[in-house]
C-alpha atoms as a PDB file:
ATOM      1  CA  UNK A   1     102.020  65.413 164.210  1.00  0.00           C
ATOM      2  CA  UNK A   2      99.190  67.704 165.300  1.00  0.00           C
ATOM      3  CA  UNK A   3      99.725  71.841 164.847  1.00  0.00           C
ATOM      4  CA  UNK A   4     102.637  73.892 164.928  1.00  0.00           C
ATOM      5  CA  UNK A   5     101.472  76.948 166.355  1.00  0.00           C
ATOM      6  CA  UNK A   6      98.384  78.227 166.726  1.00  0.00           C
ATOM      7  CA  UNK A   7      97.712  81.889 167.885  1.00  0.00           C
ATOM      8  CA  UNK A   8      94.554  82.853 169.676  1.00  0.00           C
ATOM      9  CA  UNK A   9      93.537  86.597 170.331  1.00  0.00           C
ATOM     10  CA  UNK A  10      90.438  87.831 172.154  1.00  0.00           C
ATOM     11  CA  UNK A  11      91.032  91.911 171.545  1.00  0.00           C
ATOM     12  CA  UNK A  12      94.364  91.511 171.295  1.00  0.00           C
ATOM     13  CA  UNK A  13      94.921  90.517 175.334  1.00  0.00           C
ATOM     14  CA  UNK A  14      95.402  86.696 175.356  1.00  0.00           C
ATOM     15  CA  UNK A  15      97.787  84.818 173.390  1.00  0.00           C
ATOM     16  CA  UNK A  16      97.919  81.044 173.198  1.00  0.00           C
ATOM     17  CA  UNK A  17     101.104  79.395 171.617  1.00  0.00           C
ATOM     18  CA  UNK A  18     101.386  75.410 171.282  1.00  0.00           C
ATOM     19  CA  UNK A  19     104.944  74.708 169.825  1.00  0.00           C
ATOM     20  CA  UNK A  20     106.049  71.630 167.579  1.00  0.00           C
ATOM     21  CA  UNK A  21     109.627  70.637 166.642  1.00  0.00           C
ATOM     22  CA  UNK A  22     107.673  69.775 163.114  1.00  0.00           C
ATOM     23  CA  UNK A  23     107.769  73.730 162.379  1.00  0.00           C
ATOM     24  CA  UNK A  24     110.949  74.962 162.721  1.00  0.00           C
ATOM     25  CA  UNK A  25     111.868  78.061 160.477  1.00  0.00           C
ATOM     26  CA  UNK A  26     108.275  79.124 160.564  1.00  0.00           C
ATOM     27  CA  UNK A  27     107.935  78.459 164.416  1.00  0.00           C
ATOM     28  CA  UNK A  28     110.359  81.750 164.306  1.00  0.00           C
ATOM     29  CA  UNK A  29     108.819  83.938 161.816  1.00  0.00           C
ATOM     30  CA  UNK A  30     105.288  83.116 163.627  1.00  0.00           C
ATOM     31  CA  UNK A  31     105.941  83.728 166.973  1.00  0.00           C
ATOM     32  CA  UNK A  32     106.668  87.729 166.413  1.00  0.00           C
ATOM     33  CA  UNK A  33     105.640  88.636 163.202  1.00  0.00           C
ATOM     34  CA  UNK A  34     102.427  87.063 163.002  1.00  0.00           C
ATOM     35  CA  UNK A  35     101.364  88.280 167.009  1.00  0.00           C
ATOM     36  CA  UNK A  36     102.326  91.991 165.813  1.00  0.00           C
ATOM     37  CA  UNK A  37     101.021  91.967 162.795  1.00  0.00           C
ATOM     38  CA  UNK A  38      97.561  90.619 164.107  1.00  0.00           C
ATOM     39  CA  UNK A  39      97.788  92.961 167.015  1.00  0.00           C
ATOM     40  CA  UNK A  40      97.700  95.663 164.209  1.00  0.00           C
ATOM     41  CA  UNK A  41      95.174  94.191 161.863  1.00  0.00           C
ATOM     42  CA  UNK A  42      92.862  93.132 164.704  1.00  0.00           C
ATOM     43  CA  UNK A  43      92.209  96.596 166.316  1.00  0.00           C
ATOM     44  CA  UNK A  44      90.544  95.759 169.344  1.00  0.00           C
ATOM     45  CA  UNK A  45      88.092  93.128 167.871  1.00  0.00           C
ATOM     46  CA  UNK A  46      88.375  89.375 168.323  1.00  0.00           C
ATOM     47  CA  UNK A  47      90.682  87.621 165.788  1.00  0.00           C
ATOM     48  CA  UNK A  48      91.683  84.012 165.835  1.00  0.00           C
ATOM     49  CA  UNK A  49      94.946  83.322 163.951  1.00  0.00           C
ATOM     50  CA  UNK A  50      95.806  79.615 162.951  1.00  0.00           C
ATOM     51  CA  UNK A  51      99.442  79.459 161.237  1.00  0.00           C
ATOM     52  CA  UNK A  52      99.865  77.757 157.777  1.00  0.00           C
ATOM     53  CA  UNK A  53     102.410  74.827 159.191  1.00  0.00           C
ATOM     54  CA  UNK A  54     100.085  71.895 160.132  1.00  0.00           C
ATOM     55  CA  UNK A  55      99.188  69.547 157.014  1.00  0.00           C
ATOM     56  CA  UNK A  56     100.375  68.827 153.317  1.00  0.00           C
ATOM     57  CA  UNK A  57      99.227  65.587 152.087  1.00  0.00           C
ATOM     58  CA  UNK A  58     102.245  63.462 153.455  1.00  0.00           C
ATOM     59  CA  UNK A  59     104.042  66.025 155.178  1.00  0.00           C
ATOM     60  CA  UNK A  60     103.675  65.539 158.984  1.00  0.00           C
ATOM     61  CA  UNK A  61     103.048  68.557 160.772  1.00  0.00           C
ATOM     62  CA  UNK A  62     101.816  70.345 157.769  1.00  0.00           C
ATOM     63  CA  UNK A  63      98.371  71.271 156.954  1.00  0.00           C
ATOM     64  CA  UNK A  64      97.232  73.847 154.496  1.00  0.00           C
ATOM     65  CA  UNK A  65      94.160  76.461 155.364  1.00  0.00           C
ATOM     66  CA  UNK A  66      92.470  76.902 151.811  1.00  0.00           C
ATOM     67  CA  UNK A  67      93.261  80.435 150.815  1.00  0.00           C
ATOM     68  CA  UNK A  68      90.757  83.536 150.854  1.00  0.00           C
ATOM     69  CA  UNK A  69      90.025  84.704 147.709  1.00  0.00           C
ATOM     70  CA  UNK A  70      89.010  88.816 147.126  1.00  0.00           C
ATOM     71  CA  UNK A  71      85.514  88.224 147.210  1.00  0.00           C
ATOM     72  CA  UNK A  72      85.655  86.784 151.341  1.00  0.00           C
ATOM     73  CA  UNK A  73      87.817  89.068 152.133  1.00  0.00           C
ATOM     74  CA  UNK A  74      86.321  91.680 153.969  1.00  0.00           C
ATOM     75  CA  UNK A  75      87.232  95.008 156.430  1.00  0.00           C
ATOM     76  CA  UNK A  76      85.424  96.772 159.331  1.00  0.00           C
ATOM     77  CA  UNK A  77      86.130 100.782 159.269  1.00  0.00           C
ATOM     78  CA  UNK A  78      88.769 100.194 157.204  1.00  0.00           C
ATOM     79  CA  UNK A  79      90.639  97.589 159.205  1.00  0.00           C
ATOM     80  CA  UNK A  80      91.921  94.430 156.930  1.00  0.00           C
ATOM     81  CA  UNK A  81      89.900  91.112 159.001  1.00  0.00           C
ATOM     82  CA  UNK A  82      91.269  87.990 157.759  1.00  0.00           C
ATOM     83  CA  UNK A  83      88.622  85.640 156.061  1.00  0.00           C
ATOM     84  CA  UNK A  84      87.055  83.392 158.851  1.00  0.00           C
ATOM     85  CA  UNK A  85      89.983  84.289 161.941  1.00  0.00           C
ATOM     86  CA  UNK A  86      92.727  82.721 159.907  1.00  0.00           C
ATOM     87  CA  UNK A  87      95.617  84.129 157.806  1.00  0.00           C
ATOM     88  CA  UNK A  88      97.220  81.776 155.778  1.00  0.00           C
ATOM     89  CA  UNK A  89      98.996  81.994 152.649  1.00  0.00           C
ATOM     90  CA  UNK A  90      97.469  82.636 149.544  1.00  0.00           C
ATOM     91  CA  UNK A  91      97.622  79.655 147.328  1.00  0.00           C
ATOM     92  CA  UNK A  92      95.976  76.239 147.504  1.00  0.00           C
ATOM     93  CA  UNK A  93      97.996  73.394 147.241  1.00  0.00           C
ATOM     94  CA  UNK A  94      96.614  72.639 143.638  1.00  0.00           C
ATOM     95  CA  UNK A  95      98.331  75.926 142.346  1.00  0.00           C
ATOM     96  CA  UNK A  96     101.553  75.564 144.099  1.00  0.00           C
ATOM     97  CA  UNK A  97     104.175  75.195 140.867  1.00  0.00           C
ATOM     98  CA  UNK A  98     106.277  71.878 140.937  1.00  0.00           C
ATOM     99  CA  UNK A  99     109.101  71.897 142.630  1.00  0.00           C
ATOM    100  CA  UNK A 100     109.954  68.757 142.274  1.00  0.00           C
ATOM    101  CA  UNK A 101     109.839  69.222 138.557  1.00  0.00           C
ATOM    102  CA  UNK A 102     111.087  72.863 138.540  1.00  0.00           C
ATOM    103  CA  UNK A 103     114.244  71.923 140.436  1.00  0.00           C
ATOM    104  CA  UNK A 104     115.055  68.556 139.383  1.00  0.00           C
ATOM    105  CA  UNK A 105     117.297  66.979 141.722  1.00  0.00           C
ATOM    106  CA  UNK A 106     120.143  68.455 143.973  1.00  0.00           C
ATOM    107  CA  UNK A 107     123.940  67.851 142.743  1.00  0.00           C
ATOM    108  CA  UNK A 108     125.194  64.276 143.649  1.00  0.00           C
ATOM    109  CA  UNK A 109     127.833  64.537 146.263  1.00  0.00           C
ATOM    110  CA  UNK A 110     130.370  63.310 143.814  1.00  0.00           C
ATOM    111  CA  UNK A 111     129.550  65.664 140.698  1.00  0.00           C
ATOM    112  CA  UNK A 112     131.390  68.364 139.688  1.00  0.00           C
ATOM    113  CA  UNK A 113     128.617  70.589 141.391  1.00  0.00           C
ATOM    114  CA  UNK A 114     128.429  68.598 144.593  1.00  0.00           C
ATOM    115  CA  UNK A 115     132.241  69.092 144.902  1.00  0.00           C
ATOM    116  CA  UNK A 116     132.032  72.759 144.868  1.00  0.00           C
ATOM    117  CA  UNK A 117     129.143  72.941 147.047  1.00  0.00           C
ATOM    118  CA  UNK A 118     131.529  71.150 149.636  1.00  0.00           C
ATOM    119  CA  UNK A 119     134.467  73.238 149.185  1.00  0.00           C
ATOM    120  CA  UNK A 120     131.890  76.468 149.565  1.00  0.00           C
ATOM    121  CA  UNK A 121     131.035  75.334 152.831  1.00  0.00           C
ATOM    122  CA  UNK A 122     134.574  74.241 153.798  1.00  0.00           C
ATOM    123  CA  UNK A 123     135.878  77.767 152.873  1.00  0.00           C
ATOM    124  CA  UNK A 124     133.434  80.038 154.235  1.00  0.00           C
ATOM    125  CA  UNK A 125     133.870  78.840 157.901  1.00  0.00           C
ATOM    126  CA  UNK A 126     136.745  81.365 158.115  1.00  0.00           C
ATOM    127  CA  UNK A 127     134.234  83.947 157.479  1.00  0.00           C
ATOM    128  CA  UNK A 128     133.703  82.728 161.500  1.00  0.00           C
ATOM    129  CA  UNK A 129     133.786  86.235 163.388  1.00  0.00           C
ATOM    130  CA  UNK A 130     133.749  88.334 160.368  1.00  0.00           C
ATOM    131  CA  UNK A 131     130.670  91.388 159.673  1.00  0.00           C
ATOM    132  CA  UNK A 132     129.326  89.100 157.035  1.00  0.00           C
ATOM    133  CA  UNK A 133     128.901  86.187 159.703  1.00  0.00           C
ATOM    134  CA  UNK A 134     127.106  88.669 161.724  1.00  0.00           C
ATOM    135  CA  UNK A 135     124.829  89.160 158.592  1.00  0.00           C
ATOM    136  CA  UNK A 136     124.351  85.768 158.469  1.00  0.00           C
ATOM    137  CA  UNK A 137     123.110  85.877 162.225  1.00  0.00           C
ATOM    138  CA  UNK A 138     121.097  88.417 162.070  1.00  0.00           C
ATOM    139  CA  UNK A 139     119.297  87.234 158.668  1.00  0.00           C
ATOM    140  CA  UNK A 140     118.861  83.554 160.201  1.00  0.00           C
ATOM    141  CA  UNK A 141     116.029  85.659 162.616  1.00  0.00           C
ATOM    142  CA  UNK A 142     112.935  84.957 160.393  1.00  0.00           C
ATOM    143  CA  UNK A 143     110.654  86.753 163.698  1.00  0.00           C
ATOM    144  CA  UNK A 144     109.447  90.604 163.637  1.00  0.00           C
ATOM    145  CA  UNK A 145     110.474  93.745 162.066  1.00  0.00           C
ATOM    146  CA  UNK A 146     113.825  91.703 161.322  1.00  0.00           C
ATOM    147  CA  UNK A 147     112.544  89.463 158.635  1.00  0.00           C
ATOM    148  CA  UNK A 148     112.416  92.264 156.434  1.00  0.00           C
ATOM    149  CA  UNK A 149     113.968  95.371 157.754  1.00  0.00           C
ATOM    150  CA  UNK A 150     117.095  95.059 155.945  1.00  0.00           C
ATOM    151  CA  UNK A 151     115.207  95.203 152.897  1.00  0.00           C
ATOM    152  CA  UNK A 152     112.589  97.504 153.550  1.00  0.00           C
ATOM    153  CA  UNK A 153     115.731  99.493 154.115  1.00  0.00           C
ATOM    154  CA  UNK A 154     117.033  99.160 151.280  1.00  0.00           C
ATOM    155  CA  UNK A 155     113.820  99.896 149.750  1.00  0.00           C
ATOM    156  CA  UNK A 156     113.770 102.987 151.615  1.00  0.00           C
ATOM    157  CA  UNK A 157     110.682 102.477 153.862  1.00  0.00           C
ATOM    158  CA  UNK A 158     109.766 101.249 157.094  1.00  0.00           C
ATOM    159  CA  UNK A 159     107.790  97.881 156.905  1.00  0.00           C
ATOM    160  CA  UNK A 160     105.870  97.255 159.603  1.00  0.00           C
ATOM    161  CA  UNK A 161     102.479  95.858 161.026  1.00  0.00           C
ATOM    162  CA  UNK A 162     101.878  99.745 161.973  1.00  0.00           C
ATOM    163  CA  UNK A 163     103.544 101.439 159.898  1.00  0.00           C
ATOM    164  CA  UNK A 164     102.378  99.756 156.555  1.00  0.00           C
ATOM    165  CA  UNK A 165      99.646  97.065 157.556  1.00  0.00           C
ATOM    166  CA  UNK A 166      98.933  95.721 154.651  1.00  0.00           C
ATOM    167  CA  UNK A 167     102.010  95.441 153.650  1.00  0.00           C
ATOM    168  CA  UNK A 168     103.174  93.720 155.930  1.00  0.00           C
ATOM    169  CA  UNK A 169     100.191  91.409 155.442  1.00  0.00           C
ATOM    170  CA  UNK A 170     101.670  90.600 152.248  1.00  0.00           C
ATOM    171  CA  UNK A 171     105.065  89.561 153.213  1.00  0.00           C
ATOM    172  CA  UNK A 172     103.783  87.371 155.813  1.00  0.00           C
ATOM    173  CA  UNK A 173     101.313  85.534 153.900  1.00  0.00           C
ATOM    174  CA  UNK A 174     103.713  85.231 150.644  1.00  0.00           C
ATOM    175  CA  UNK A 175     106.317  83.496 152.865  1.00  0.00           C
ATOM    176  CA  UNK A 176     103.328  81.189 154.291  1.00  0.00           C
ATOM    177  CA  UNK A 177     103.066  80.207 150.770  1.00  0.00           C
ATOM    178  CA  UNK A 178     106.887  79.847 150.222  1.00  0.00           C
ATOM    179  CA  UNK A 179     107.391  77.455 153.128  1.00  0.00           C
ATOM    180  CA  UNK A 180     104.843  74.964 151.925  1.00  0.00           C
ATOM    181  CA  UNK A 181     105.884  74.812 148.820  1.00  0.00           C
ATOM    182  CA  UNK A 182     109.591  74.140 149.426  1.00  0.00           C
ATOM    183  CA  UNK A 183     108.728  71.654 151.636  1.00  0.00           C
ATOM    184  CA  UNK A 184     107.583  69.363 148.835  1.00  0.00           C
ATOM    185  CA  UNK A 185     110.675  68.799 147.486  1.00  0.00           C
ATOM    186  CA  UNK A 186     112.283  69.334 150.791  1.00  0.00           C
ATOM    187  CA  UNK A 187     110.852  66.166 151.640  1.00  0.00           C
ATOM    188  CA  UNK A 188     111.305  64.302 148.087  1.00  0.00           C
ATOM    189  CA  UNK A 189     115.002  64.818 147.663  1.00  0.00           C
ATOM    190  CA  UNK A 190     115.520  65.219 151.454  1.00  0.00           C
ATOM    191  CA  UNK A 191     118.857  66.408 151.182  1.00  0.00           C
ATOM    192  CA  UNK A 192     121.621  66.035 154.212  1.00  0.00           C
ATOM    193  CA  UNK A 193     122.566  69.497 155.534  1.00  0.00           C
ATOM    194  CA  UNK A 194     126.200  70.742 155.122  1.00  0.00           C
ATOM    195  CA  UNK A 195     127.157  70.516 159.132  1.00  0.00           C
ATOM    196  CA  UNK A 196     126.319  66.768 159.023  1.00  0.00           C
ATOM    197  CA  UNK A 197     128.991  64.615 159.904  1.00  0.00           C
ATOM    198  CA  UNK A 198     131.417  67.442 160.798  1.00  0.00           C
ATOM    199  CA  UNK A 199     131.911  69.599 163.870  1.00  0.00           C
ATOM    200  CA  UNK A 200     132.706  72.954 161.650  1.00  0.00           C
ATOM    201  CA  UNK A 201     131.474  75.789 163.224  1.00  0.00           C
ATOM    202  CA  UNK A 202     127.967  77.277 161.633  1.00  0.00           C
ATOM    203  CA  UNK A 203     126.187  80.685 162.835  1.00  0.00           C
ATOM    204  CA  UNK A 204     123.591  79.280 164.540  1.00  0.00           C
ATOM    205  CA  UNK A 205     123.179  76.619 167.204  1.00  0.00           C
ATOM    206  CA  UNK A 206     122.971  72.711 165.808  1.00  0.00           C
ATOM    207  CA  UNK A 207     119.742  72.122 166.627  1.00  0.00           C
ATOM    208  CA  UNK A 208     117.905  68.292 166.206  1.00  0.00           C
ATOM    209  CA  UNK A 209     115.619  70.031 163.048  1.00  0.00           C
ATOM    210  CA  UNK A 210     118.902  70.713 161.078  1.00  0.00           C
ATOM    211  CA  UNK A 211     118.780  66.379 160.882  1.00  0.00           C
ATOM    212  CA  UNK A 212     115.396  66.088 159.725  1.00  0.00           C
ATOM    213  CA  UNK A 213     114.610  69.331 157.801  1.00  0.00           C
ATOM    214  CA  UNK A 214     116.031  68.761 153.970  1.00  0.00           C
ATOM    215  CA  UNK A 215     118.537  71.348 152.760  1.00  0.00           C
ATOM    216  CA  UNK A 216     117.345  71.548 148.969  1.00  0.00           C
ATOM    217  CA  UNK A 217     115.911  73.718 148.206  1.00  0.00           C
ATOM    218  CA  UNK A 218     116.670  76.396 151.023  1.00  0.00           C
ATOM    219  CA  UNK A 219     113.612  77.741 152.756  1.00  0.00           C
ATOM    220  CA  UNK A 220     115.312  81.018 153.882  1.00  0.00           C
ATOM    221  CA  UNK A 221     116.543  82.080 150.690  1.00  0.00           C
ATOM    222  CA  UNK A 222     113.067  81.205 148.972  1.00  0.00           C
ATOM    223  CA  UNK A 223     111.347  83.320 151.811  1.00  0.00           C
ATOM    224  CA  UNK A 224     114.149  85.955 151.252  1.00  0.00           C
ATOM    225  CA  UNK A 225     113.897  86.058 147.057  1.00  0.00           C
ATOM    226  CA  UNK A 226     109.891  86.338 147.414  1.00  0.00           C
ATOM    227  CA  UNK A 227     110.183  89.063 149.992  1.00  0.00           C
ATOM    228  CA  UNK A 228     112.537  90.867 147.925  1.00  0.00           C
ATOM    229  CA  UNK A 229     110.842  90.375 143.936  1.00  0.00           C
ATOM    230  CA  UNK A 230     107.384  91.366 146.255  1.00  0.00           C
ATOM    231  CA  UNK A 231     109.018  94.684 147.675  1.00  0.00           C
ATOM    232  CA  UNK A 232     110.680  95.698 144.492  1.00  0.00           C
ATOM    233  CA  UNK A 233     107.739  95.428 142.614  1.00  0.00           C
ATOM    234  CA  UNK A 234     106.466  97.696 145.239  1.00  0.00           C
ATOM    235  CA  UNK A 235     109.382 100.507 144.810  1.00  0.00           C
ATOM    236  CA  UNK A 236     110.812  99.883 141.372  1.00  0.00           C
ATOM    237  CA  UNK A 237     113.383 102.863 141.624  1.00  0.00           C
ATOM    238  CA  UNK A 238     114.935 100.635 144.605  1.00  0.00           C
ATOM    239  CA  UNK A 239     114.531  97.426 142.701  1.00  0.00           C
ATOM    240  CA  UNK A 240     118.631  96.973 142.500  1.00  0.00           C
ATOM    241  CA  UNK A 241     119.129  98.045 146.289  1.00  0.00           C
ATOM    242  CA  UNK A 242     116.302  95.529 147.194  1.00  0.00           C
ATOM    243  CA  UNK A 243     117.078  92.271 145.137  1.00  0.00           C
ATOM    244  CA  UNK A 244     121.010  92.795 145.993  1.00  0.00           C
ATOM    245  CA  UNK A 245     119.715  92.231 149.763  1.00  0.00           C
ATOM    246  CA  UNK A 246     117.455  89.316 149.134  1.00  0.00           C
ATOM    247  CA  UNK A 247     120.666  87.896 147.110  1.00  0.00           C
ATOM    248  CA  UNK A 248     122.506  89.083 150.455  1.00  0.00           C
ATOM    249  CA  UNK A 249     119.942  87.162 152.862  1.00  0.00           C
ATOM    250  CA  UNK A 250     119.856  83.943 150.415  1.00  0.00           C
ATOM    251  CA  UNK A 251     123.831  83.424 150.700  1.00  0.00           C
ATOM    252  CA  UNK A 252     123.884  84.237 154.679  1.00  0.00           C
ATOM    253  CA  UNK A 253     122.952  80.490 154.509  1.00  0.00           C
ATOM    254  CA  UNK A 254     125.745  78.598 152.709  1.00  0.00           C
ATOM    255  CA  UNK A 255     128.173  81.512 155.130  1.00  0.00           C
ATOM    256  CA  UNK A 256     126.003  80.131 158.067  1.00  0.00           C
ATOM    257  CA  UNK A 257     127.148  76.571 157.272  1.00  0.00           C
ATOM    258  CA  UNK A 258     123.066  75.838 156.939  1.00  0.00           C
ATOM    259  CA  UNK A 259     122.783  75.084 153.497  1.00  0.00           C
ATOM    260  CA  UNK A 260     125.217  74.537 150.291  1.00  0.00           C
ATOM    261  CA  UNK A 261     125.036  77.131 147.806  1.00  0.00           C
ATOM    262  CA  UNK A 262     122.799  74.913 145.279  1.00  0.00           C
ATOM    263  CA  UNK A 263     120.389  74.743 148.015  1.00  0.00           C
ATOM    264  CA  UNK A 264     119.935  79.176 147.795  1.00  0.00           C
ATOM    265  CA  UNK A 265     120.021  79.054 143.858  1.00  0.00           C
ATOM    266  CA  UNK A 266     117.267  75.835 143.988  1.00  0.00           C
ATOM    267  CA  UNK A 267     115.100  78.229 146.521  1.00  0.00           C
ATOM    268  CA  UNK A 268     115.432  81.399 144.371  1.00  0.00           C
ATOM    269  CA  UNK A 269     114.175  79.796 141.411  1.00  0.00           C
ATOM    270  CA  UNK A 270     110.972  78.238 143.210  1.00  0.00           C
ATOM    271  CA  UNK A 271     110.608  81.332 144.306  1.00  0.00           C
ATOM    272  CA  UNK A 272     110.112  83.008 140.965  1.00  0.00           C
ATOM    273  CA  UNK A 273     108.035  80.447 140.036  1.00  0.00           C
ATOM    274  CA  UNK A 274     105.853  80.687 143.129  1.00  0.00           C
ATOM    275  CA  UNK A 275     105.735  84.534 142.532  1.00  0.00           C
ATOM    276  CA  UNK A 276     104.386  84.286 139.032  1.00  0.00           C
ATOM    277  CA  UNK A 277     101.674  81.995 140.299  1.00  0.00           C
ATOM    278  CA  UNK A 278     100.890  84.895 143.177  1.00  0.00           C
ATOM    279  CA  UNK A 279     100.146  87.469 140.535  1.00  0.00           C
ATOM    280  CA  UNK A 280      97.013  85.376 138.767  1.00  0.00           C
ATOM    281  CA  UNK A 281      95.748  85.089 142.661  1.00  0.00           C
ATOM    282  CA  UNK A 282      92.980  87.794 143.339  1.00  0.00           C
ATOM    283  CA  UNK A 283      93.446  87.807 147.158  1.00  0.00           C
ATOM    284  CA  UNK A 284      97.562  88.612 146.109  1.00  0.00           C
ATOM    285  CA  UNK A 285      96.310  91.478 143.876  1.00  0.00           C
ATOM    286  CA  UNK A 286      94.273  92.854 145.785  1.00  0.00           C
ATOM    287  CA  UNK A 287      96.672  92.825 148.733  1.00  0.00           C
ATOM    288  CA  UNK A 288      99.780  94.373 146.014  1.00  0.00           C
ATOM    289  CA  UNK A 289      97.384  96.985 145.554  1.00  0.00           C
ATOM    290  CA  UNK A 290      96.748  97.727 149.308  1.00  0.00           C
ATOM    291  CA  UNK A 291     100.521  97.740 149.214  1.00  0.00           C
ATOM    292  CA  UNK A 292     100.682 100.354 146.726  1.00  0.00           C
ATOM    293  CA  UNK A 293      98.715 102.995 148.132  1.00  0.00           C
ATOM    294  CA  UNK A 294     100.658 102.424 151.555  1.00  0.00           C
ATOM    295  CA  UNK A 295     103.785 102.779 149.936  1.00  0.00           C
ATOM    296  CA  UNK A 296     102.580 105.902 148.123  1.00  0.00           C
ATOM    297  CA  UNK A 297     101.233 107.302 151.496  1.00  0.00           C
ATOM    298  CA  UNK A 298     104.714 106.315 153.473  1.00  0.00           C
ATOM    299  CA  UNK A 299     106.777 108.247 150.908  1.00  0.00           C
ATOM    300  CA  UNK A 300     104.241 111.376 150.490  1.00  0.00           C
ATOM    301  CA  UNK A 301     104.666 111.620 154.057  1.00  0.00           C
ATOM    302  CA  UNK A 302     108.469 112.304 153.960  1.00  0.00           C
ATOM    303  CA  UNK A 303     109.372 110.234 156.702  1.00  0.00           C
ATOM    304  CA  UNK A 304     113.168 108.149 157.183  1.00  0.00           C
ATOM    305  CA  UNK A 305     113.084 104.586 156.701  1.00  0.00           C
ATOM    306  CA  UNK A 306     113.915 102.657 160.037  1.00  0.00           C
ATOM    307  CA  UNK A 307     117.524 101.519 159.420  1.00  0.00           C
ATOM    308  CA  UNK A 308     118.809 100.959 162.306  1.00  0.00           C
ATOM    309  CA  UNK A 309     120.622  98.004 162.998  1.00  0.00           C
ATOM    310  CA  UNK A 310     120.742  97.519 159.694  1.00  0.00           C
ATOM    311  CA  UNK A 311     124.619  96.752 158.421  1.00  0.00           C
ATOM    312  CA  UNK A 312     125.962  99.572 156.273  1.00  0.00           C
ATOM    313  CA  UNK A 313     124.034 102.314 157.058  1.00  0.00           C
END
């Protein structure tokens, strides 16, 4: 039970990572994104980082930082300093919307619903081999530059903890906030995966958390939705471009063989509901408009997003 990661910086020389199988899609996104992105923020002075995965009320291995509001959060020459040495997400557990509620229920294995979800995941494992399983691969990376590259991309700019700070700030913390709050009805409904009870091949190795990590609703495409309603707020003339990738990075998981394709739609729609919450939260507003100007500043500049890599261009 205990942490899942914890991150320690003293100017940005010494790192300290304690792992737990109790954080697994985070453990990925944290490792990279949150070390670079700190690196960044930090600028030479001492930060202390604890990740958002350690302790919902019932949810071992889960524990929720209360999140800074506006007024504590503060900057030296400039430089964003996370309230108190920790970035977490941005909501308290009290505002998180109900997904338990929200969702209802996933599709009984039997229903007309559960019966296509099972023929979805039977006929997508000849997509084995294909480009769009190498999608699927590469959008199963939650760590770094790759969690949102594809659609900064499409959003033609280049997200990352130095080329847009804050920014990046935002994406991180906003899919802090997503992971907690999928995991309540993760754990409610706790939902067996897809690859269960089958040796079908999936894009990604069968690791023990795929047994005790609920499919419904899927983490990854909630992560993927709010990054992608987040960034096309950001660059409305892209907004198409960007939410056809986050639909894109959503159904990488039923092609995976991760998750059945009720699992993406339950995630999107927590996702929208999380998002609406976001946009009464201060610190959120304050960080959208720290956003703004960045994005304004990236595309005065003139500069080529960083697409490389990135399928189809």
């Amino acid at each position: 039970m205990g942490k899942c990661y914890e991150i320690t910086y003293r100017v940005v020389k010494r790192v300290k990572l304690d792992g737990s199988a109790n954080c697994p899609f985070l453990g990925r996104m944290l490792l990279n994104t949150l070390r670079t992105t700190l690196a960044a923020l930090a600028a030479g002075a001492a930060v202390s980082a604890v990740a958002a995965c350690a302790s919902l009320p019932g949810i071992p291995g889960f524990r929720h930082d209360p999140a800074p509001s506006s007024e504590n959060t503060v900057t030296q020459g400039g430089v964003l300093q996370p309230p108190g040495g920790r970035l977490t997400g941005y909501l308290a557990p009290a505002a998180y919307p109900d997904g338990i509620a929200i969702l209802g229920p996933p599709p009984e294995p039997d229903s007309p619903q559960g019966r296509a979800d099972r023929t979805i995941y039977e006929e997508t494992r000849s997509l084995a081999g294909t480009p769009r399983w190498a999608q699927a691969i590469r959008d199963d990376d939650l760590s770094g530059p790759s969690a949102f590259k594809s659609m900064a991309c499409a959003a033609g700019l280049t997200i990352t903890a130095q080329t847009m700070p804050r920014t990046t700030t935002l994406l991180i913390r906003t899919g802090l906030d997503g992971s907690l709050v999928a995991a309540v009805p993760k754990r409610r409904y706790f939902r067996t995966r897809p690859l269960i009870g089958n040796d079908a091949r999936i894009c990604v190795p069968r690791a023990d958390w795929l047994k005790t990590n609920g499919s419904y609703p899927s983490g990854h495409s909630m992560m993927g939705w709010s990054w992608a309603l987040v960034i096309a707020e950001l660059v409305p003339d892209h907004a198409d471009a960007v939410l056809t990738r986050g639909r894109e990075f959503g159904d990488s998981r039923v092609i995976c063989g991760v998750h059945f394709q009720s699992d993406v739609a339950a995630g999107r729609i927590l996702s929208s509901a999380m998002i609406s919450r976001l946009h009464a939260d201060k610190g959120f507003q304050a960080d959208m408009a720290a956003a703004r100007r960045e994005v304004a500043k990236f595309r005065k500049s003139g500069a080529a997003p960083d697409c490389a890599g990135v399928t189809g261009q």
